[in-house]
C-alpha atoms as a PDB file:
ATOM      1  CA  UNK A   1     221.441 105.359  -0.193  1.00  0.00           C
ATOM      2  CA  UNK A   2     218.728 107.554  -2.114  1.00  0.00           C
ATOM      3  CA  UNK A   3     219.801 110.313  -4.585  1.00  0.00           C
ATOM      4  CA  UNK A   4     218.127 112.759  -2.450  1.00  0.00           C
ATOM      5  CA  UNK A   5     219.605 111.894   1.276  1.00  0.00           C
ATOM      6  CA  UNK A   6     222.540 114.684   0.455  1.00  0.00           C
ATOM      7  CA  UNK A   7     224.973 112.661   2.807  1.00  0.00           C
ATOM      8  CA  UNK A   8     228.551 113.867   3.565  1.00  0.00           C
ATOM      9  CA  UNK A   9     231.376 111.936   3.879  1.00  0.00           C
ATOM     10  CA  UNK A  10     235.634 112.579   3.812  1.00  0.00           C
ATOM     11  CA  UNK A  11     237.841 110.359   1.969  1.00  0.00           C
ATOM     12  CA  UNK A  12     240.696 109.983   3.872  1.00  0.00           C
ATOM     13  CA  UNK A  13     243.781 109.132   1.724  1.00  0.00           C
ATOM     14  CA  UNK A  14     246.811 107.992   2.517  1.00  0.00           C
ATOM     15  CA  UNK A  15     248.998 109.466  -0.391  1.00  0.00           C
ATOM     16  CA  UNK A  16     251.754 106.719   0.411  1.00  0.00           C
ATOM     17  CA  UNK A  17     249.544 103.985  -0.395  1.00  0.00           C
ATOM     18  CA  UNK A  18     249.621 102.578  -3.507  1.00  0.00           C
ATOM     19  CA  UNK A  19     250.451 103.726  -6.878  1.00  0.00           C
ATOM     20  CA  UNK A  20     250.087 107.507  -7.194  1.00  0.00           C
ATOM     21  CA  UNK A  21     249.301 107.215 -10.994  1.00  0.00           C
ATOM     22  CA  UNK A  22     246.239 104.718 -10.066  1.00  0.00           C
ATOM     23  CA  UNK A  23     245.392 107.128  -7.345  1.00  0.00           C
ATOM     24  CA  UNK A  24     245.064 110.084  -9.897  1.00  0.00           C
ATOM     25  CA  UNK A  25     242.840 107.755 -12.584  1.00  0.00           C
ATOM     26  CA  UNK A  26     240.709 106.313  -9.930  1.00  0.00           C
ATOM     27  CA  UNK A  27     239.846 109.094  -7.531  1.00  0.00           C
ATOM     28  CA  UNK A  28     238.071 111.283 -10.027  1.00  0.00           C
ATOM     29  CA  UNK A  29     235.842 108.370 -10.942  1.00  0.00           C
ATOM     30  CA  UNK A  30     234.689 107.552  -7.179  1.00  0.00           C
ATOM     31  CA  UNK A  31     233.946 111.043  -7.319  1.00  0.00           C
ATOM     32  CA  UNK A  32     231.856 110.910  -9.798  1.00  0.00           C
ATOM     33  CA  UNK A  33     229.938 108.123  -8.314  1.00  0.00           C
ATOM     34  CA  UNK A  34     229.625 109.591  -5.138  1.00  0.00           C
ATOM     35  CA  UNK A  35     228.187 112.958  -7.076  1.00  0.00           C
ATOM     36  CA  UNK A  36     225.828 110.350  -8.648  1.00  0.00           C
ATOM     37  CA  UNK A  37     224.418 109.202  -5.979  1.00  0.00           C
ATOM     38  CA  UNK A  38     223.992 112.789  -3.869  1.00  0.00           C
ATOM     39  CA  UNK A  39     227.043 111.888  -1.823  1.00  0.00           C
ATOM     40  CA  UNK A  40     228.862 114.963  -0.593  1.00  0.00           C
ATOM     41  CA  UNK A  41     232.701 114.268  -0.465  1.00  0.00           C
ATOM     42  CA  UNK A  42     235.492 115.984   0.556  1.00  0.00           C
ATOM     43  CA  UNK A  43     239.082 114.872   0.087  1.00  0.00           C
ATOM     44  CA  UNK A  44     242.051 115.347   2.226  1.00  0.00           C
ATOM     45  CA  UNK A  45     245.519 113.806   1.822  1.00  0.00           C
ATOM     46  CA  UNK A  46     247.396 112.727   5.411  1.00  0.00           C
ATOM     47  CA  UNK A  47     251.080 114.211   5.976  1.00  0.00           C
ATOM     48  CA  UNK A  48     252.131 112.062   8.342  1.00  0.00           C
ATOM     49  CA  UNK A  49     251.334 109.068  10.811  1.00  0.00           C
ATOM     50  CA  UNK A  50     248.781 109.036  12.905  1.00  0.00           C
ATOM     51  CA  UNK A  51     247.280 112.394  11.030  1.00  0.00           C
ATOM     52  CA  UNK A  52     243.833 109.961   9.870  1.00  0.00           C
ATOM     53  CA  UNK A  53     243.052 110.021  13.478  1.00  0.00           C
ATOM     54  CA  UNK A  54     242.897 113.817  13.880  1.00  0.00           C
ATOM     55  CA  UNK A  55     241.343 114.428  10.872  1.00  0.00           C
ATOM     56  CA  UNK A  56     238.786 112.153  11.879  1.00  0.00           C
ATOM     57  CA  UNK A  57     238.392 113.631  15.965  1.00  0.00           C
ATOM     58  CA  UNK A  58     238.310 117.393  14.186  1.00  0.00           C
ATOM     59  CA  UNK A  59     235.515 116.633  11.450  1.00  0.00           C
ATOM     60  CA  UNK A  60     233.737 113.276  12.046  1.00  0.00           C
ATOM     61  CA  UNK A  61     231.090 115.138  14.147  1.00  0.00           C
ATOM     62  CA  UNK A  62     230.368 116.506  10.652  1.00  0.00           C
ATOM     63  CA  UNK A  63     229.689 114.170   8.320  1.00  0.00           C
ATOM     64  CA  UNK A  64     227.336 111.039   8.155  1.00  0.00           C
ATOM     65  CA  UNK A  65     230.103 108.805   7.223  1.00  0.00           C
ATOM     66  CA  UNK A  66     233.903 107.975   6.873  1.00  0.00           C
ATOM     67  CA  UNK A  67     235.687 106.783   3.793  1.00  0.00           C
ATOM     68  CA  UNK A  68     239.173 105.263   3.617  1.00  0.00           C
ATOM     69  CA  UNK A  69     241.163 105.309   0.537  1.00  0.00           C
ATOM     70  CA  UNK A  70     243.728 103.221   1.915  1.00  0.00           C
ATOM     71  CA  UNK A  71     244.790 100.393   2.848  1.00  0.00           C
ATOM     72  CA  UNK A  72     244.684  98.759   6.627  1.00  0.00           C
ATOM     73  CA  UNK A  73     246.871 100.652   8.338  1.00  0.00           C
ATOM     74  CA  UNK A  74     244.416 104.312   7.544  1.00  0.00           C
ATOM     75  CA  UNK A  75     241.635 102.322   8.894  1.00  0.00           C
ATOM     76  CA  UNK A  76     243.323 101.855  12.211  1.00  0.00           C
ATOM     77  CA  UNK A  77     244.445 105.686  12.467  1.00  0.00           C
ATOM     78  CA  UNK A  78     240.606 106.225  11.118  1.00  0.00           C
ATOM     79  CA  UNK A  79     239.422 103.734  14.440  1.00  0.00           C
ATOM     80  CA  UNK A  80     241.544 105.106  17.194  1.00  0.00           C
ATOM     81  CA  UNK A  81     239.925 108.810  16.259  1.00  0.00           C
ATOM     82  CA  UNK A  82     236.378 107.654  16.468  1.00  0.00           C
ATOM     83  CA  UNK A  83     234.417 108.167  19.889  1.00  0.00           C
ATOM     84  CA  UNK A  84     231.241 105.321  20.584  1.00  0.00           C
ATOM     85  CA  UNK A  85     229.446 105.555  19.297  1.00  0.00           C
ATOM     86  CA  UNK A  86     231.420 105.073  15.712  1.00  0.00           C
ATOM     87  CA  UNK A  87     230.102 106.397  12.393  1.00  0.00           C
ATOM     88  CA  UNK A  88     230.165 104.164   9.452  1.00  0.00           C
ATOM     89  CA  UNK A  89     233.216 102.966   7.429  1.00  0.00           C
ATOM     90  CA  UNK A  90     233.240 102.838   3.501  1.00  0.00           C
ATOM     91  CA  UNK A  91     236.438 101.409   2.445  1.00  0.00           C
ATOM     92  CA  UNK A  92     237.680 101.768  -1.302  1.00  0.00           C
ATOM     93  CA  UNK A  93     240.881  99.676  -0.634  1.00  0.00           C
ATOM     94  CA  UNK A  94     243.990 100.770  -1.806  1.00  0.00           C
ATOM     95  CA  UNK A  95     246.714 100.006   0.114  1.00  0.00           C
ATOM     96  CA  UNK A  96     249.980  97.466  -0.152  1.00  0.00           C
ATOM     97  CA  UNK A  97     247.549  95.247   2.078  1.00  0.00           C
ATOM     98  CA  UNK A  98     243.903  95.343   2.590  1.00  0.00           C
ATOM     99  CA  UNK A  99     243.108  92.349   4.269  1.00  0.00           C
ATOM    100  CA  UNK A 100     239.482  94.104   6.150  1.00  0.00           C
ATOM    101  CA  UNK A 101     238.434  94.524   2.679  1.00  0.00           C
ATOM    102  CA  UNK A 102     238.996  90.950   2.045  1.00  0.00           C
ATOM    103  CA  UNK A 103     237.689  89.548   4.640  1.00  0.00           C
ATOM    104  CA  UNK A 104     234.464  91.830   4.372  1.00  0.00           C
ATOM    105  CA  UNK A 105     234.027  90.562   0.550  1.00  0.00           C
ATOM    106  CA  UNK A 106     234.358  94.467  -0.775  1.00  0.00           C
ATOM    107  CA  UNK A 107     235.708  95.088  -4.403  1.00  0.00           C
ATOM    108  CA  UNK A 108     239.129  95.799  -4.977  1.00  0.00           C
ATOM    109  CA  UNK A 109     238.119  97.835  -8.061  1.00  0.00           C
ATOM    110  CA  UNK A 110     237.705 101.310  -6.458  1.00  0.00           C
ATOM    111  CA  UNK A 111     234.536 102.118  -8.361  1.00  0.00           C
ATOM    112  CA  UNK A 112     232.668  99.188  -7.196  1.00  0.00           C
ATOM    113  CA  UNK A 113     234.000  99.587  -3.696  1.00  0.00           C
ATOM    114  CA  UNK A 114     232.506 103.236  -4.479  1.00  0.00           C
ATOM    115  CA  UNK A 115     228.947 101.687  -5.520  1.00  0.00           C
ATOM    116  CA  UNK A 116     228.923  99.461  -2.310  1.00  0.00           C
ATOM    117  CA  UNK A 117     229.883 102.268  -0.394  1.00  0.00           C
ATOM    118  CA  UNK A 118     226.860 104.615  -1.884  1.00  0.00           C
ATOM    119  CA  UNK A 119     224.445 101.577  -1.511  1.00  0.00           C
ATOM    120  CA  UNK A 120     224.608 101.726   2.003  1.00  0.00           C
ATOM    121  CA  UNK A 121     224.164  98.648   3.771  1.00  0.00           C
ATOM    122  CA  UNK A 122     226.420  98.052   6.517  1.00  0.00           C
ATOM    123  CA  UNK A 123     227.867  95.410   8.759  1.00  0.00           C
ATOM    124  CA  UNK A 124     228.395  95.874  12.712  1.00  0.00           C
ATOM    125  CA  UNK A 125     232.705  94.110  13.023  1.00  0.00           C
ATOM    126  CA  UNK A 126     234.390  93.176  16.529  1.00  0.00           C
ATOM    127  CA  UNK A 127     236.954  95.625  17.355  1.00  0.00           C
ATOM    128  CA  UNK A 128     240.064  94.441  19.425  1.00  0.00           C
ATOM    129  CA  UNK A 129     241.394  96.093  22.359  1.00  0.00           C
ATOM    130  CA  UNK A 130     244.879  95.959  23.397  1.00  0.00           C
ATOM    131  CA  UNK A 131     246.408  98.035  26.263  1.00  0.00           C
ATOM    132  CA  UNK A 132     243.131 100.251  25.419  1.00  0.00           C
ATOM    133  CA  UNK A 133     244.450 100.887  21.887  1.00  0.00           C
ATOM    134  CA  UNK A 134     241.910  99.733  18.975  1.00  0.00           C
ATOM    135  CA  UNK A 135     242.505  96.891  16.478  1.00  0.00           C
ATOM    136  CA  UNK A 136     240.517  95.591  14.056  1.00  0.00           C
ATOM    137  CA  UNK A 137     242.429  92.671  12.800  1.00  0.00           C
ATOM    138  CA  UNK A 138     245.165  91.332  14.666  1.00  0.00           C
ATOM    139  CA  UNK A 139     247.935  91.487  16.872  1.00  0.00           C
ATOM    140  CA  UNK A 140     250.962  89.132  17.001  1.00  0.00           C
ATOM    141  CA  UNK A 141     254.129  88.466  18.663  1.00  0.00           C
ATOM    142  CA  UNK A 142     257.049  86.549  17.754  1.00  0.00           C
ATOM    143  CA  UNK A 143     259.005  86.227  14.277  1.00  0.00           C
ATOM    144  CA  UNK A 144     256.488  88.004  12.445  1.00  0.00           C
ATOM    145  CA  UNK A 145     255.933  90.674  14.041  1.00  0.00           C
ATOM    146  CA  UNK A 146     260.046  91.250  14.469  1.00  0.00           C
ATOM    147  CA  UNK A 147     260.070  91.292  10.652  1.00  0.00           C
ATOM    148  CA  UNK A 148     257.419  94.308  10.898  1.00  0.00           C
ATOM    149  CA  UNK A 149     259.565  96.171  13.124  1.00  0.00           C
ATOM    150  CA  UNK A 150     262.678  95.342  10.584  1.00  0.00           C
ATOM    151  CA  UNK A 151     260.416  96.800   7.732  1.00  0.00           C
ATOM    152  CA  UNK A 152     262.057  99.385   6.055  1.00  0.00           C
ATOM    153  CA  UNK A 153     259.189 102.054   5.029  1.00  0.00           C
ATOM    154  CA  UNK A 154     260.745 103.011   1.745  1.00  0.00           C
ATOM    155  CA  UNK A 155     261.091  99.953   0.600  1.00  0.00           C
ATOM    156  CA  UNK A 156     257.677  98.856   1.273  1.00  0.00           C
ATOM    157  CA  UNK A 157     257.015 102.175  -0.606  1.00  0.00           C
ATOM    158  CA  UNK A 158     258.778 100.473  -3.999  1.00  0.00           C
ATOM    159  CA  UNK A 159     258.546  97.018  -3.700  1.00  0.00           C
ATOM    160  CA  UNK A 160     255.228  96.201  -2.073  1.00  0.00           C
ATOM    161  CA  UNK A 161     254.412  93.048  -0.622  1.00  0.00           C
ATOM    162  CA  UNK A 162     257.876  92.021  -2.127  1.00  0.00           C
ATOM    163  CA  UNK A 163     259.547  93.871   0.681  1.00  0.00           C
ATOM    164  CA  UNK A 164     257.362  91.868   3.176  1.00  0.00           C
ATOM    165  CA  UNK A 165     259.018  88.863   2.015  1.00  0.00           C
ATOM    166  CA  UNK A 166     262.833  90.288   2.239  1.00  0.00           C
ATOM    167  CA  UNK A 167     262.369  91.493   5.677  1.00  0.00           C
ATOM    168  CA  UNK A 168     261.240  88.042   6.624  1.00  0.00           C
ATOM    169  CA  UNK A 169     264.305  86.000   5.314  1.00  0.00           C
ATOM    170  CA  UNK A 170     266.357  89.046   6.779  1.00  0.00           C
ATOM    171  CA  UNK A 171     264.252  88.652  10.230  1.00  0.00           C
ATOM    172  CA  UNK A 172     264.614  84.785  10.540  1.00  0.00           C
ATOM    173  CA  UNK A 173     268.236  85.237  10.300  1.00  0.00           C
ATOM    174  CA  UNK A 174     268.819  87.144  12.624  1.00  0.00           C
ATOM    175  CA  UNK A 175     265.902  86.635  15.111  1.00  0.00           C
ATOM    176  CA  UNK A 176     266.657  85.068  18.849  1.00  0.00           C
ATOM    177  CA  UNK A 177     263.385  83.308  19.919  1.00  0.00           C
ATOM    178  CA  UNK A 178     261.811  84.742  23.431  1.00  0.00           C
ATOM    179  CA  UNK A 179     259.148  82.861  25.159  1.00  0.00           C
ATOM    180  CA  UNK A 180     255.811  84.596  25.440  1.00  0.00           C
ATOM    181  CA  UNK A 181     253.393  83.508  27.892  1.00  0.00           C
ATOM    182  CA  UNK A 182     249.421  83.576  27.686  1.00  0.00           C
ATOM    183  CA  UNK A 183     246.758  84.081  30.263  1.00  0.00           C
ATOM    184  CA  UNK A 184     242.978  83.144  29.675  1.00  0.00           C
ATOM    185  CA  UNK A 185     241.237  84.632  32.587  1.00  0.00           C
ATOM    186  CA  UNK A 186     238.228  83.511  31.563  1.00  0.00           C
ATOM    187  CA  UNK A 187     239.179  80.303  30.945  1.00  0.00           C
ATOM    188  CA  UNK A 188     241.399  79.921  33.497  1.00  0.00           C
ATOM    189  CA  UNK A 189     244.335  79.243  30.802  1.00  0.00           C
ATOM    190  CA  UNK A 190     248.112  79.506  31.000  1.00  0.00           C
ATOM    191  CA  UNK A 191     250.119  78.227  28.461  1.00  0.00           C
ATOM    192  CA  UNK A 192     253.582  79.607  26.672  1.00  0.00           C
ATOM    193  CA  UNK A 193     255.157  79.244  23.666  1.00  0.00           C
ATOM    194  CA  UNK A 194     257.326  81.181  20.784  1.00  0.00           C
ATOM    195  CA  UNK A 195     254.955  82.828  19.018  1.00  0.00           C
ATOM    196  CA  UNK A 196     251.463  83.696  19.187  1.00  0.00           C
ATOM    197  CA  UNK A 197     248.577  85.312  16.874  1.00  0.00           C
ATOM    198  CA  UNK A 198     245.599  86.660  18.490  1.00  0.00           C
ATOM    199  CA  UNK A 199     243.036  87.337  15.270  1.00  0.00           C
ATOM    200  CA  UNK A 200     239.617  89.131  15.393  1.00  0.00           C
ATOM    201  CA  UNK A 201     240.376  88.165  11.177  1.00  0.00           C
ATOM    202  CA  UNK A 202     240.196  84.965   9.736  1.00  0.00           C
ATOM    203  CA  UNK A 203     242.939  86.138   7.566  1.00  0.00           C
ATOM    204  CA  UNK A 204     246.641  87.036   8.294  1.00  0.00           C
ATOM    205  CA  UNK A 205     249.100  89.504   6.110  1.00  0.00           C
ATOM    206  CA  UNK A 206     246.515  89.156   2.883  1.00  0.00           C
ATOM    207  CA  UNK A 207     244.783  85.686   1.606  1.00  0.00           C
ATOM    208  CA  UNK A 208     246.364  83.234   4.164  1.00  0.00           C
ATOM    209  CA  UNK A 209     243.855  81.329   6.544  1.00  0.00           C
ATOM    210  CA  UNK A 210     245.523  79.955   9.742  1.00  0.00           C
ATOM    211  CA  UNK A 211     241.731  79.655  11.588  1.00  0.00           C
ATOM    212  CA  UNK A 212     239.464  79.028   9.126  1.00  0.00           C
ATOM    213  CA  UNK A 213     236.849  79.403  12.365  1.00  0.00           C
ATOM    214  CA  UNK A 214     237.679  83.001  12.604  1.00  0.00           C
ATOM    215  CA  UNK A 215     234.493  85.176  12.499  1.00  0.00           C
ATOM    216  CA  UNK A 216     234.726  89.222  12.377  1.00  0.00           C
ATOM    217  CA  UNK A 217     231.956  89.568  13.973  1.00  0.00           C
ATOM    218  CA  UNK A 218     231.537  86.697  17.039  1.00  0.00           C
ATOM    219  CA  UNK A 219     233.046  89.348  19.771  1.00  0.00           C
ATOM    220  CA  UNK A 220     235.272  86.696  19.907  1.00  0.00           C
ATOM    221  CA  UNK A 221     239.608  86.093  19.936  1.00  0.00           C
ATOM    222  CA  UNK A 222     241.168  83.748  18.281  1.00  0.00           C
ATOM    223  CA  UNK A 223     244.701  82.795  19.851  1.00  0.00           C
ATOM    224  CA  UNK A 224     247.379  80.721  18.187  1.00  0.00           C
ATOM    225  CA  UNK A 225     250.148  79.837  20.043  1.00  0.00           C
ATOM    226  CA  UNK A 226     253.137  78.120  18.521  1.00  0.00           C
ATOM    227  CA  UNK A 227     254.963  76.500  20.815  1.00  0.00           C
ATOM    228  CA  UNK A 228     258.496  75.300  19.317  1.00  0.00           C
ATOM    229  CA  UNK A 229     261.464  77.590  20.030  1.00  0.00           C
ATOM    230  CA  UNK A 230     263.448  76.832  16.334  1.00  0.00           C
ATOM    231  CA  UNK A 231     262.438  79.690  13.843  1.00  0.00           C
ATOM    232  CA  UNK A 232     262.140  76.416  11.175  1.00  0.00           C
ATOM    233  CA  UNK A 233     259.717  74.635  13.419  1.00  0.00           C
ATOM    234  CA  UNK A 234     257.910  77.907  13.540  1.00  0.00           C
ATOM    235  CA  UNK A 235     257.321  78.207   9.383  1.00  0.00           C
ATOM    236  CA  UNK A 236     256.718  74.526   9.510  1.00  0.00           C
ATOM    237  CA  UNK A 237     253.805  74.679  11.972  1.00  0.00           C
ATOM    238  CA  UNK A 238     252.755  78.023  10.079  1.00  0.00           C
ATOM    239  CA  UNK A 239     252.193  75.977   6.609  1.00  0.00           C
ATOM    240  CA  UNK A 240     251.016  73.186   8.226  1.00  0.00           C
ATOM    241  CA  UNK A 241     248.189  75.623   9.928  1.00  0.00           C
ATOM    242  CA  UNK A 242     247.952  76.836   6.061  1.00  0.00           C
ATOM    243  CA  UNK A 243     247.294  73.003   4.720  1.00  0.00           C
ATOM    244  CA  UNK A 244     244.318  72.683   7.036  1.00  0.00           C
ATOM    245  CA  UNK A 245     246.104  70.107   8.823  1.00  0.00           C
ATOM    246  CA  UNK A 246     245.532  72.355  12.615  1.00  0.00           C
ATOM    247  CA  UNK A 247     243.886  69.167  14.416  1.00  0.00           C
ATOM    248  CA  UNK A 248     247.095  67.383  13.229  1.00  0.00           C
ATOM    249  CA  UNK A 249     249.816  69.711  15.206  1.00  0.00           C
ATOM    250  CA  UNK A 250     250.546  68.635  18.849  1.00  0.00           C
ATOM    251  CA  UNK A 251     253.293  71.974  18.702  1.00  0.00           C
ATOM    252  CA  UNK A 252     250.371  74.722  18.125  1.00  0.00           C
ATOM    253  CA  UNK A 253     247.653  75.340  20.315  1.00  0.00           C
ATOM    254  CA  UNK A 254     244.511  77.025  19.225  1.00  0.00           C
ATOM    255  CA  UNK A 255     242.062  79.314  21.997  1.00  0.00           C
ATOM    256  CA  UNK A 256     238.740  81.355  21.677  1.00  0.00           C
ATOM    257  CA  UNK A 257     238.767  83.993  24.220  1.00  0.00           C
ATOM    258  CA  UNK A 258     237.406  87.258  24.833  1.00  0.00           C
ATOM    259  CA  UNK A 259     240.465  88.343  26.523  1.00  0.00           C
ATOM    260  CA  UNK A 260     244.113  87.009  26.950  1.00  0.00           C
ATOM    261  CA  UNK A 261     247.324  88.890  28.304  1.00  0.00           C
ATOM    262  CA  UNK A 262     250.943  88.059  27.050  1.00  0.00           C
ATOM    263  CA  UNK A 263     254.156  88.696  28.565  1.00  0.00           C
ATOM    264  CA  UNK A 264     257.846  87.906  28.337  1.00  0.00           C
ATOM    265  CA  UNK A 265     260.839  88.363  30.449  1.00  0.00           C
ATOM    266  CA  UNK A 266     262.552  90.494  28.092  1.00  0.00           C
ATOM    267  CA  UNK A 267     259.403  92.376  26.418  1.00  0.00           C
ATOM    268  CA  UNK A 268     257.284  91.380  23.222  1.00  0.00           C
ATOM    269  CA  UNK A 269     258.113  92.541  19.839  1.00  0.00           C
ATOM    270  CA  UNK A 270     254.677  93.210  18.847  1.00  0.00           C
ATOM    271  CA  UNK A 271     252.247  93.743  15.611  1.00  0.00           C
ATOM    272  CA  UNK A 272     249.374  95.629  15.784  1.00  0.00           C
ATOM    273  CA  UNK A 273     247.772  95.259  11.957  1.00  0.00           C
ATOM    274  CA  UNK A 274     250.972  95.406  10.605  1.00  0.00           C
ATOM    275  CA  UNK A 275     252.161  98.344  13.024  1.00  0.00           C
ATOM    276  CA  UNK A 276     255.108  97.775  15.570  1.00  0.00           C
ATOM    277  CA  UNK A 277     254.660  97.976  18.899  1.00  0.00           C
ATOM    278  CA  UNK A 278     256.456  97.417  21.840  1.00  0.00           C
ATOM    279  CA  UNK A 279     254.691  96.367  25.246  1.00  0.00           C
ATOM    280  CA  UNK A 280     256.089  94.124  28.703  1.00  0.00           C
ATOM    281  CA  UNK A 281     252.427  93.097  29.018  1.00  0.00           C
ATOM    282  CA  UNK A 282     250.016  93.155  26.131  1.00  0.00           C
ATOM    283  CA  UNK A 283     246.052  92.865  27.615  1.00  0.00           C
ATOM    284  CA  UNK A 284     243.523  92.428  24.857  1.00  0.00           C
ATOM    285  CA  UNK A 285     240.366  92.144  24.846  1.00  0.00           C
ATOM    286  CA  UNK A 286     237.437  92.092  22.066  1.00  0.00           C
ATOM    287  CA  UNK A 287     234.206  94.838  21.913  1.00  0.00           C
ATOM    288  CA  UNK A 288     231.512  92.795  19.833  1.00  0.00           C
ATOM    289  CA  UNK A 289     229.540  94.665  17.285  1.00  0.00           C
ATOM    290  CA  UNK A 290     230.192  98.129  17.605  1.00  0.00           C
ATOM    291  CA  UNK A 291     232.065  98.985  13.908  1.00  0.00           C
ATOM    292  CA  UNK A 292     229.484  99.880  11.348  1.00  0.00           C
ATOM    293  CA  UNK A 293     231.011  98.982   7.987  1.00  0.00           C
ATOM    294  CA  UNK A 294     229.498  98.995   4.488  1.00  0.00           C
ATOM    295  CA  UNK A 295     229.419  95.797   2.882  1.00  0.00           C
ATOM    296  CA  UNK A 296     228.158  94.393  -0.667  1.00  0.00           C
END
């Protein structure tokens, strides 16, 4: 972006992500490159959930551009306030996980997230649809995403990832398995299993892989069904999937789709990029291209 465009943007920050002291040392700095480069910013904190998508339906008329400070779950609240078409994301991730910064290659050092922000080239991302609520990564049902709805907030708030991994152990313990069924309409699919991962990411919870084929931007899903009822068959499939051995497993099934519904008898525990959810029938579907994000 040239010096002399005078663009305005809000950072949106989500004051409960991340360290506050690292918040405090970094912001004035992306600041200062935003000054820099004849960016006008302006800052404002959220107070509660969901307050990132009002923030954005009351001013995004306003300004040329949105910028998260944040981690994954602001840029959802950010998503479900935009109207089509959507203004342009910059994302200077700071959150307990930022996996849309990962898998879009931007710097986890806020000032040179800040620099690829203010250089202004952008990619068009897939966003996810499910019960006509917006997703940009992924939405899952099964063990996992019982462990997200187990997630105690404050702990996440002092531990981190670390609490991620408590609530797991806690949530395999005590988790009783329900069978989810899929539907392909398109492909004229029905299948069931135990758990199942429908990604518009190739990556799930941070760094791990479990469809290296995944593409952001294909305006395709990708659904992975696990289909053995015992919680340790589950995690042994899941590292399996991790090892690259996926053409290997006769107990996981593996779909491209641009739409699939689930269901179960007794309703889905459900994750929608990393938030809980509850649903009888989950329909997603995938919008192809219509997320301008700035890239390196």
């Amino acid at each position: 972006m040239a010096k002399s465009e005078s663009l305005k943007t809000i950072i949106i920050i989500n004051p409960k992500a991340g360290k506050r002291f690292f918040l405090q040392l970094f912001l004035p700095q992306v600041l200062h490159v935003f000054r820099r480069k004849g960016i006008e910013a302006q800052v404002i904190y959220t107070r509660y959930q969901g307050h990132a998508s009002k923030i954005v339906q009351r001013l995004g008329g306003a300004v040329d551009f949105i910028t998260v400070f944040g981690g994954d779950g602001t840029i959802r609240e950010v998503l479900q306030g935009m109207e089509n078409p959507m203004i342009p994301l910059g994302i200077i991730p700071f959150g307990t996980v930022n996996v849309l910064a990962l898998d879009l290659g931007i710097p986890f050092n806020p000032l040179l997230a800040a620099n690829v922000i203010a250089e202004g080239k952008k990619k068009w991302i897939d966003v996810g649809m499910i019960n006509d609520k917006p997703f940009v990564l992924m939405v899952s049902t099964g063990i996992d995403a019982f462990a997200v709805h187990n997630l105690d907030l404050r702990l996440k708030r002092v531990l981190g990832k670390v609490a991620y991994g408590l609530t797991a152990l806690w949530s395999a313990i005590t988790y009783k398995v329900r069978k989810v069924n899929i539907y392909l309409p398109g492909e004229g699919i029905n299948d069931s299993g135990y758990m199942a991962v429908v990604s518009n990411s190739r990556y799930y919870g941070g760094r791990l892989n479990l469809d290296e084929d995944t593409r952001i931007d294909d305006g395709l899903l990708n659904v992975i069904l696990f289909k053995k009822p015992s919680i340790l068959e589950i995690f042994r499939i899941f590292i399996e999937l991790l090892s690259r051995k996926r053409k290997k497993l006769p107990d996981v099934a593996i779909y491209e789709t641009s739409e699939v519904y689930l269901t179960a008898k007794k309703g889905l525990y459900m994750q929608t990029d990393g938030d809980k959810e509850n649903f009888t029938t989950a329909h997603i579907t995938i919008q192809k291209k219509v997320f301008p994000v700035f890239i390196p």
